[in-house]
C-alpha atoms as a PDB file:
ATOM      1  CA  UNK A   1      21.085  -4.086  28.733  1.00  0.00           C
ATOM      2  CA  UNK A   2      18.916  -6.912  27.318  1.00  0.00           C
ATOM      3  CA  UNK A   3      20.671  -9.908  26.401  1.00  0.00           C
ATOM      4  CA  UNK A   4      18.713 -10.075  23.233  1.00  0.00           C
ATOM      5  CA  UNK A   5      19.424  -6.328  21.875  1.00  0.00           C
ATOM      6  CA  UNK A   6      23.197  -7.142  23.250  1.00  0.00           C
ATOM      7  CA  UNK A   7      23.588 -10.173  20.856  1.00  0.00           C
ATOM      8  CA  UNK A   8      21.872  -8.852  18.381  1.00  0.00           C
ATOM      9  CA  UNK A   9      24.486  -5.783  18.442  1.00  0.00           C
ATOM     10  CA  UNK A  10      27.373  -8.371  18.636  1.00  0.00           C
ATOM     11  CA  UNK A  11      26.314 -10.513  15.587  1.00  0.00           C
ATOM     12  CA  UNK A  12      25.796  -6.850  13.525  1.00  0.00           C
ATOM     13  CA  UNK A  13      29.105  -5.971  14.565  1.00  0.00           C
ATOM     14  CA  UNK A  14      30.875  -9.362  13.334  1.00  0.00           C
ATOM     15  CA  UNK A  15      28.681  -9.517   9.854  1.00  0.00           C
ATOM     16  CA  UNK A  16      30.208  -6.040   8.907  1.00  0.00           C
ATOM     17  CA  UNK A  17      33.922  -6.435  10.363  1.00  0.00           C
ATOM     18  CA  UNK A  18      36.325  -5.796   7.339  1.00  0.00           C
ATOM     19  CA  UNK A  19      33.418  -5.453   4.863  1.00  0.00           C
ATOM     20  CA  UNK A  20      35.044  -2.375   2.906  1.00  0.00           C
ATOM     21  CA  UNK A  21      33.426  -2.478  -0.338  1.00  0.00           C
ATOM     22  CA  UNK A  22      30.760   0.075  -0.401  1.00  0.00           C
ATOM     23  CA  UNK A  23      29.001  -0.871  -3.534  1.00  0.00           C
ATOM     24  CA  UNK A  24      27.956  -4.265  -2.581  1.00  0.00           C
ATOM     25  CA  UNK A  25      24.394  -5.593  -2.361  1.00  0.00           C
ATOM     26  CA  UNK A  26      23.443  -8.259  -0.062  1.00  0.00           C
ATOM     27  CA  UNK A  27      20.414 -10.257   0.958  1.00  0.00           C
ATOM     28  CA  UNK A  28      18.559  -8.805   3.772  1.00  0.00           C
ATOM     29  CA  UNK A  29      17.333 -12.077   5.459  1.00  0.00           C
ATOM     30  CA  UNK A  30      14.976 -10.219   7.928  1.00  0.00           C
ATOM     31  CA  UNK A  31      12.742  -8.973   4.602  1.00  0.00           C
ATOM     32  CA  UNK A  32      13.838 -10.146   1.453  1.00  0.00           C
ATOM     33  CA  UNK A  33      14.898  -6.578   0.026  1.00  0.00           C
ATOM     34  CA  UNK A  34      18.906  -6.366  -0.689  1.00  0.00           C
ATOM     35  CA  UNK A  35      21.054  -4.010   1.229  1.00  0.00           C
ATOM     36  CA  UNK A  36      24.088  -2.336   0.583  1.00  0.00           C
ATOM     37  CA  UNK A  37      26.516  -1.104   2.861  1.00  0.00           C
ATOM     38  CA  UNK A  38      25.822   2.634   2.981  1.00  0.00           C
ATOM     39  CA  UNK A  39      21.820   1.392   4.387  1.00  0.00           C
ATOM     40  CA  UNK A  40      20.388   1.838   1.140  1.00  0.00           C
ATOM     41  CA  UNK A  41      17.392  -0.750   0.367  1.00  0.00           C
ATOM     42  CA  UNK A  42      16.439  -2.438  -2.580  1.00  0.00           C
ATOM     43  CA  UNK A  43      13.210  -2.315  -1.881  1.00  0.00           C
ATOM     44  CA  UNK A  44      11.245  -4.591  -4.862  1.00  0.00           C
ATOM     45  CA  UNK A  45      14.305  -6.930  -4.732  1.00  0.00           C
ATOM     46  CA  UNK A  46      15.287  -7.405  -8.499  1.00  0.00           C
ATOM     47  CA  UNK A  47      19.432  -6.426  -7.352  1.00  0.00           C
ATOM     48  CA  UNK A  48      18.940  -2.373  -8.362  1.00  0.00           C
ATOM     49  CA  UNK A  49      18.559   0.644  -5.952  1.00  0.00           C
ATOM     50  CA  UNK A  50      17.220   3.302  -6.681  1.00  0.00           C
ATOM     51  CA  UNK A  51      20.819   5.232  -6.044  1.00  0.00           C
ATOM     52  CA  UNK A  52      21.718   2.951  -9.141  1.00  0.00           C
ATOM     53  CA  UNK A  53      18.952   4.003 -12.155  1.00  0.00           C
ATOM     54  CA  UNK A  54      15.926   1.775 -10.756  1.00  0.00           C
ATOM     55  CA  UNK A  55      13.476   4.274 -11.383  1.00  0.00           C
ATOM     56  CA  UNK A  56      10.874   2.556  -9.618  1.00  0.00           C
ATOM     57  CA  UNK A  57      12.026   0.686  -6.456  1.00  0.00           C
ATOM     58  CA  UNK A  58       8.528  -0.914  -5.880  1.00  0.00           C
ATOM     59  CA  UNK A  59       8.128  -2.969  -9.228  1.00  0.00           C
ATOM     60  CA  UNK A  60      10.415  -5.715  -9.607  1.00  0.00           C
ATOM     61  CA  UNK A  61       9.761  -5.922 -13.132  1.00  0.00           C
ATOM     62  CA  UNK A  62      11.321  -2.462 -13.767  1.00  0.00           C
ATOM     63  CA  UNK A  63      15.094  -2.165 -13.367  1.00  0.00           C
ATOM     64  CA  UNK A  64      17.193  -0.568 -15.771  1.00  0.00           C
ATOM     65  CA  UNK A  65      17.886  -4.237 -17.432  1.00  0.00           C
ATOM     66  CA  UNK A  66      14.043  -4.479 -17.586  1.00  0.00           C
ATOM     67  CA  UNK A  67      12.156  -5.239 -20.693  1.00  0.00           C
ATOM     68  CA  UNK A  68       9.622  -3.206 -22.417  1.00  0.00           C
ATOM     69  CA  UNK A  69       6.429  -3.958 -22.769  1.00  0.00           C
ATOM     70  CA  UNK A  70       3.248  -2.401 -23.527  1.00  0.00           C
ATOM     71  CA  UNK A  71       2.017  -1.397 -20.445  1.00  0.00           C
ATOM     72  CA  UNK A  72       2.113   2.468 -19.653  1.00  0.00           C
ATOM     73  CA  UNK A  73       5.101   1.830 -17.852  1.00  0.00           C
ATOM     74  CA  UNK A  74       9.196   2.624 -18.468  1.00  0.00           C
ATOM     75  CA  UNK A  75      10.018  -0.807 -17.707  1.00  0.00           C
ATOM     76  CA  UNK A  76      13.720  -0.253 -18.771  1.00  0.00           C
ATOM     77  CA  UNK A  77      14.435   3.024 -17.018  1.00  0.00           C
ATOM     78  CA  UNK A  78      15.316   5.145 -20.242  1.00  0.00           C
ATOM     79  CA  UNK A  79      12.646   7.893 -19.575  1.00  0.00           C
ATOM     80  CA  UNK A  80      10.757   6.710 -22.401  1.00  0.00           C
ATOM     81  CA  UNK A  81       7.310   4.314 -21.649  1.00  0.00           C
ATOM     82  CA  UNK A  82       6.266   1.573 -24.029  1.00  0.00           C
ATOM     83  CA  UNK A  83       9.245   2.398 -27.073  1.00  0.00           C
ATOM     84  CA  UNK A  84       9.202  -0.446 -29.756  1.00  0.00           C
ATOM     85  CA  UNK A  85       6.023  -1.985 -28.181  1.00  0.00           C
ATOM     86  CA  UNK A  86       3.148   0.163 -29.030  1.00  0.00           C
ATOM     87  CA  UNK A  87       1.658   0.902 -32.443  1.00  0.00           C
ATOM     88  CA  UNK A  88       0.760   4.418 -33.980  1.00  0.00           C
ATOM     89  CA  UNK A  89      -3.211   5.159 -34.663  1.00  0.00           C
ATOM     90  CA  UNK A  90      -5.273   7.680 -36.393  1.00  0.00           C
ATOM     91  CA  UNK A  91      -8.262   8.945 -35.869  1.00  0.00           C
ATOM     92  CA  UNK A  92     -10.403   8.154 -38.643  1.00  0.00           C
ATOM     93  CA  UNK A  93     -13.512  10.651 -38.380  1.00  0.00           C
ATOM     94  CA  UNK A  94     -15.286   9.781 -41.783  1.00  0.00           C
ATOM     95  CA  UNK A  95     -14.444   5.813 -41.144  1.00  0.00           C
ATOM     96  CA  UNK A  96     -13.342   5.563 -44.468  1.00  0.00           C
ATOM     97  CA  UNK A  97     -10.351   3.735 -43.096  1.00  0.00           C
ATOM     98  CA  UNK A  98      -8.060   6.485 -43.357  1.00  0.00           C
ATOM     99  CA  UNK A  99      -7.266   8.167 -40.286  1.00  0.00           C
ATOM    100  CA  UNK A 100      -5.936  12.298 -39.909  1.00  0.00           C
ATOM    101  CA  UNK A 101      -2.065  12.339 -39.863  1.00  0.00           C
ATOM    102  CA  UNK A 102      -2.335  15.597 -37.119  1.00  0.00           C
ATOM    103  CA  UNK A 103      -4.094  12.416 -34.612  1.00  0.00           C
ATOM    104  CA  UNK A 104      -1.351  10.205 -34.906  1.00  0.00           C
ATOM    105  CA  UNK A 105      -0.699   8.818 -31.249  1.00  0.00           C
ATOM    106  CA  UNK A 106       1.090   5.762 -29.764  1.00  0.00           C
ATOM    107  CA  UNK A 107      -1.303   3.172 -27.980  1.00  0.00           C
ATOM    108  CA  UNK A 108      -0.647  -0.563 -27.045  1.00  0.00           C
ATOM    109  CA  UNK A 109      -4.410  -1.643 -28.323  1.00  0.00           C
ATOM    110  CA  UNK A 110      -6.359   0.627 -30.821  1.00  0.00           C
ATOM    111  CA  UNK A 111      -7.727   3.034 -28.435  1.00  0.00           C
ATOM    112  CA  UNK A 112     -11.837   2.551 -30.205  1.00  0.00           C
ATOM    113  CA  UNK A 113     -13.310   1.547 -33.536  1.00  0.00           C
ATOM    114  CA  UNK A 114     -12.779   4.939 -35.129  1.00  0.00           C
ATOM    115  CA  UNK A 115      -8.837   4.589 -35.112  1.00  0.00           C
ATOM    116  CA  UNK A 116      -6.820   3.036 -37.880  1.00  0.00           C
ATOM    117  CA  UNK A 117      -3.328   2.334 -38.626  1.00  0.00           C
ATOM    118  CA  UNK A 118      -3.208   4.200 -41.550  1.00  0.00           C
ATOM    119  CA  UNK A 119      -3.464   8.087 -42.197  1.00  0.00           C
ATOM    120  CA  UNK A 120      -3.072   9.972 -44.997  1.00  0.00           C
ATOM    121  CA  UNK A 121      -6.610  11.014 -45.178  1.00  0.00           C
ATOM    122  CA  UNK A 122      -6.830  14.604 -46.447  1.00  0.00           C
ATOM    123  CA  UNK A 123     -10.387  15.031 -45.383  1.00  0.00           C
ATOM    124  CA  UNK A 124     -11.568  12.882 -42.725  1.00  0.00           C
ATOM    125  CA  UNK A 125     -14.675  14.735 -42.286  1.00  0.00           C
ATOM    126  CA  UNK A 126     -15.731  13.294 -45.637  1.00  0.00           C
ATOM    127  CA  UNK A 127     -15.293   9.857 -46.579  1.00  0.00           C
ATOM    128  CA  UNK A 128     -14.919  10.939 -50.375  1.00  0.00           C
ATOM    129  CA  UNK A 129     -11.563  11.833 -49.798  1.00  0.00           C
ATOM    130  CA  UNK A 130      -8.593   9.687 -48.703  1.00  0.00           C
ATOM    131  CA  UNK A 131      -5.604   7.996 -50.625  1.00  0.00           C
ATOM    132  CA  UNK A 132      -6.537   6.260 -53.625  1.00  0.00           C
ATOM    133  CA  UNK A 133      -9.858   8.048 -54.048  1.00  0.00           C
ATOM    134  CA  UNK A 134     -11.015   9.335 -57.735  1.00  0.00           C
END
């Protein structure tokens, strides 16, 4: 057997003597990712495996301790993207700076020029009608 494969298999063998604890994550010096004892790798290194809610194991920056921002992305792992970050636009169609209430979507940025942040508008194909009109 080759020396090198031989102490290789020795120094594996000591590392993991009486290691019981199944949930533990260690470093894994030869990469940088974190380990635990059952082989499972933390792949993007922020300390969570996928096993353990990291919904995506090749973005540090998401973890279920992550924080949300407004990027498209769950960055905290509760199945909803961008909560609390984004901001609710309507379509305004009429530019009378009302929007439709039935286009109200979520967006980090307005989406283009014809979107507002306030609906209401009862007619947006008519810039006559909106809130406050005579």
């Amino acid at each position: 057997m080759n020396r090198t494969v031989l102490g290789l298999s020795f120094l594996l063998g000591v590392a993991c003597a009486g290691d019981t604890d199944d949930s533990k994550v260690e470093d894994d010096t030869s990469g940088g990712n974190n380990i635990d004892d059952s082989g499972n790798i933390d792949i993007d290194g922020d300390g969570y495996l996928g096993t353990e809610g990291d919904c995506d194991d090749n973005d540090a920056t998401i973890n279920p301790l992550g924080v949300e921002v407004c990027d498209g992305k769950d960055n905290n792992c509760d199945g909803t993207v961008d909560e609390g970050v984004s901001t609710v636009y309507f379509v305004d169609g009429d530019l009378d700076g009302f929007g439709d209430d039935a286009s109200a979507l979520s967006y980090c940025e307005p989406p283009s020029a014809d979107h507002v942040l306030v609906g209401g508008d009862c007619k947006d194909a008519d810039a006559a009608y909106h809130p406050g009109a005579d």
